[in-house]
C-alpha atoms as a PDB file:
ATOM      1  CA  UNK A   1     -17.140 118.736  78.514  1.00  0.00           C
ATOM      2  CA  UNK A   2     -20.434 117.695  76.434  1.00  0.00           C
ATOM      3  CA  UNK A   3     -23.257 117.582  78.296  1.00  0.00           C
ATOM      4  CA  UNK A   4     -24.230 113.645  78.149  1.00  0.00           C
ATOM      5  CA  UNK A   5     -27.892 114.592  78.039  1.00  0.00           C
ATOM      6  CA  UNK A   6     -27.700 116.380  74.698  1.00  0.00           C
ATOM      7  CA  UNK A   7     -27.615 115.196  71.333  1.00  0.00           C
ATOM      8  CA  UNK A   8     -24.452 115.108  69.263  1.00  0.00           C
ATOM      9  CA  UNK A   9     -23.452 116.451  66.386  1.00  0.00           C
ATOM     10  CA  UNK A  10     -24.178 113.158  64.291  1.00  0.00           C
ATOM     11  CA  UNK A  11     -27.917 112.621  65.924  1.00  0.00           C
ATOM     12  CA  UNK A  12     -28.757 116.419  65.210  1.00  0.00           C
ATOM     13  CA  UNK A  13     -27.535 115.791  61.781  1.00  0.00           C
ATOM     14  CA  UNK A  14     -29.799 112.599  61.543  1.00  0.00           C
ATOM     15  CA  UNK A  15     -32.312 114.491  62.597  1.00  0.00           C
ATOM     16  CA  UNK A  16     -32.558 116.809  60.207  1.00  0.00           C
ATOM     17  CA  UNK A  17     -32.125 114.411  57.298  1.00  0.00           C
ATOM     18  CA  UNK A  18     -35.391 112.679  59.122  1.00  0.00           C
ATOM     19  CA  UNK A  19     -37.281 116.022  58.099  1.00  0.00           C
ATOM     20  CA  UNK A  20     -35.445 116.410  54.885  1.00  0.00           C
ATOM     21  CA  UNK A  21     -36.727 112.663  54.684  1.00  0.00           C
ATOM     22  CA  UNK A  22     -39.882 113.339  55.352  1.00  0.00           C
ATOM     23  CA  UNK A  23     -40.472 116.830  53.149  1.00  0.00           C
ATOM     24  CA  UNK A  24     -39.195 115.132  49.726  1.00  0.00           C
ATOM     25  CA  UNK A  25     -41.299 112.534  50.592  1.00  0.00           C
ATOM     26  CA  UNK A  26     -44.270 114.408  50.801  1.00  0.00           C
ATOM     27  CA  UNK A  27     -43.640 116.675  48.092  1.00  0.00           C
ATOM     28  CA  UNK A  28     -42.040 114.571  45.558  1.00  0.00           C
ATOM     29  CA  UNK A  29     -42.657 110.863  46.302  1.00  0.00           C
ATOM     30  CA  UNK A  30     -46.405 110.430  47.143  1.00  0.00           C
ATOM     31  CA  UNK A  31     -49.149 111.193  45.064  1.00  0.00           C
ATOM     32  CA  UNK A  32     -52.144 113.366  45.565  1.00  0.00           C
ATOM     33  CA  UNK A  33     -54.312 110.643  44.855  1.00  0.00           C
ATOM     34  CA  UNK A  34     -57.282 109.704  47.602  1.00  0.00           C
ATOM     35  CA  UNK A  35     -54.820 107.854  49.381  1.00  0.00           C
ATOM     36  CA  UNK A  36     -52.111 110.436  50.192  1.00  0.00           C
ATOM     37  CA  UNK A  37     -53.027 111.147  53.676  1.00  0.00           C
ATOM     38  CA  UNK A  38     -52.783 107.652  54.902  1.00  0.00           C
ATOM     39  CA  UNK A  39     -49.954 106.776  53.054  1.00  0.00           C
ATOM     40  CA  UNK A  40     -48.213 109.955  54.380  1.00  0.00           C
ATOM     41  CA  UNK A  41     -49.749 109.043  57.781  1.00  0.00           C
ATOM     42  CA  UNK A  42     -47.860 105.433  57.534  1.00  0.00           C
ATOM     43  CA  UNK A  43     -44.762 106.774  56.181  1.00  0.00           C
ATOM     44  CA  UNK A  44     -44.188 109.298  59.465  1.00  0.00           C
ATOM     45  CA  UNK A  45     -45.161 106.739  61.546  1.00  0.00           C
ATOM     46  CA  UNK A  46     -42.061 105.342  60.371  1.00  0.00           C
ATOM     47  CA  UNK A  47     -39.997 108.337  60.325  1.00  0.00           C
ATOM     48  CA  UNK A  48     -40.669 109.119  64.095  1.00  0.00           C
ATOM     49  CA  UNK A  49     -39.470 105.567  64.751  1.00  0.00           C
ATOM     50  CA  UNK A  50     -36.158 106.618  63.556  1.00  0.00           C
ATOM     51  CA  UNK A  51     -36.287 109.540  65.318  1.00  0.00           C
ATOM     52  CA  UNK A  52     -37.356 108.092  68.591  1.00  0.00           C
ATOM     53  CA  UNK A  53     -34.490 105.747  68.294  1.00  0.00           C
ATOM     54  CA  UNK A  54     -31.935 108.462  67.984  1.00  0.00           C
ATOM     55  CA  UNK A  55     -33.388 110.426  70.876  1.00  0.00           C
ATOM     56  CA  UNK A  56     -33.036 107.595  73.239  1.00  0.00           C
ATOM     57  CA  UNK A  57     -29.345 108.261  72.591  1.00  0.00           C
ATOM     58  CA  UNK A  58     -28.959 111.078  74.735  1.00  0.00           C
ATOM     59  CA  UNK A  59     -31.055 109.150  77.721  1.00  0.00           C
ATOM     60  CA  UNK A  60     -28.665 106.379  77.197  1.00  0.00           C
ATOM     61  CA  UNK A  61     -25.882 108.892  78.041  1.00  0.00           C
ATOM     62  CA  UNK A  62     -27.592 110.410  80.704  1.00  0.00           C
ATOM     63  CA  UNK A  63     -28.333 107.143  82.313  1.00  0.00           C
ATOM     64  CA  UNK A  64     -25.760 104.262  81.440  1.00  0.00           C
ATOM     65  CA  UNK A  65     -27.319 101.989  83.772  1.00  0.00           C
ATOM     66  CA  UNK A  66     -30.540 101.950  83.217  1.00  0.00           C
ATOM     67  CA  UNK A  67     -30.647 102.600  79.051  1.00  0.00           C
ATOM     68  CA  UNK A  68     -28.019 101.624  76.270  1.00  0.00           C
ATOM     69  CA  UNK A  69     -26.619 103.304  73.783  1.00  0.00           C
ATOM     70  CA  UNK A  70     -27.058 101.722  70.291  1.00  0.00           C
ATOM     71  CA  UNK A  71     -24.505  98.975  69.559  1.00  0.00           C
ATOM     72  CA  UNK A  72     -23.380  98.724  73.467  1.00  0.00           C
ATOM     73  CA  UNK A  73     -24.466  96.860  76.289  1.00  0.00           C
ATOM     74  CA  UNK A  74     -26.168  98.905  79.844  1.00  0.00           C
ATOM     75  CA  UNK A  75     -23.585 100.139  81.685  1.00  0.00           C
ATOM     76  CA  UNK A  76     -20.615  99.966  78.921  1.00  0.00           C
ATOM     77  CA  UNK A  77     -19.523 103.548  77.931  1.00  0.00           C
ATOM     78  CA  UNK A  78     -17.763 102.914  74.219  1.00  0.00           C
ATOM     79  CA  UNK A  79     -14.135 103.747  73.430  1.00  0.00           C
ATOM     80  CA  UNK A  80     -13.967 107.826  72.976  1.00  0.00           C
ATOM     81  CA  UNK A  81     -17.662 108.449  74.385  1.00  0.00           C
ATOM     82  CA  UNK A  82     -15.957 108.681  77.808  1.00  0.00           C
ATOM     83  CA  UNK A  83     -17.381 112.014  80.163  1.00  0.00           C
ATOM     84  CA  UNK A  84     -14.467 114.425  80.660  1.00  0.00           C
ATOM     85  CA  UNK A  85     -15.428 114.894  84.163  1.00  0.00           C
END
């Protein structure tokens, strides 16, 4: 049995293409201009919203009826998400 209040395989893998993300960005996308560190600055901002999002996953799992899991309702476990215990 998975515990529900860990991440699964597919969130830890988004997470680390959020830091992959986030280090080509920074090395290879933005300038070094006078700007950099507030466009960097904006750009995480962003980032961590994705990453926030795919964290409240595993409190979704954790607590069915009080948070939901991305494309479900409170309360609804999806098909194959089921706890084995």
């Amino acid at each position: 049995m998975t515990d529900p209040g860990l991440l699964t395989e597919a969130e830890h893998r988004a997470m680390d293409l959020t830091v992959e993300l986030v280090n080509l960005i920074a090395g290879e996308i933005v300038g070094h201009g006078r700007t950099r560190e507030s466009d960097l600055n904006e750009l995480v901002r962003d980032i961590h919203a994705v990453q926030r999002t795919i964290l409240k996953q595993a409190a979704a799992r954790a607590y069915p009826d009080r948070y939901r899991l991305l494309g479900c309702e409170v309360g609804v476990v999806p098909a194959g998400r089921e706890s084995d215990g």
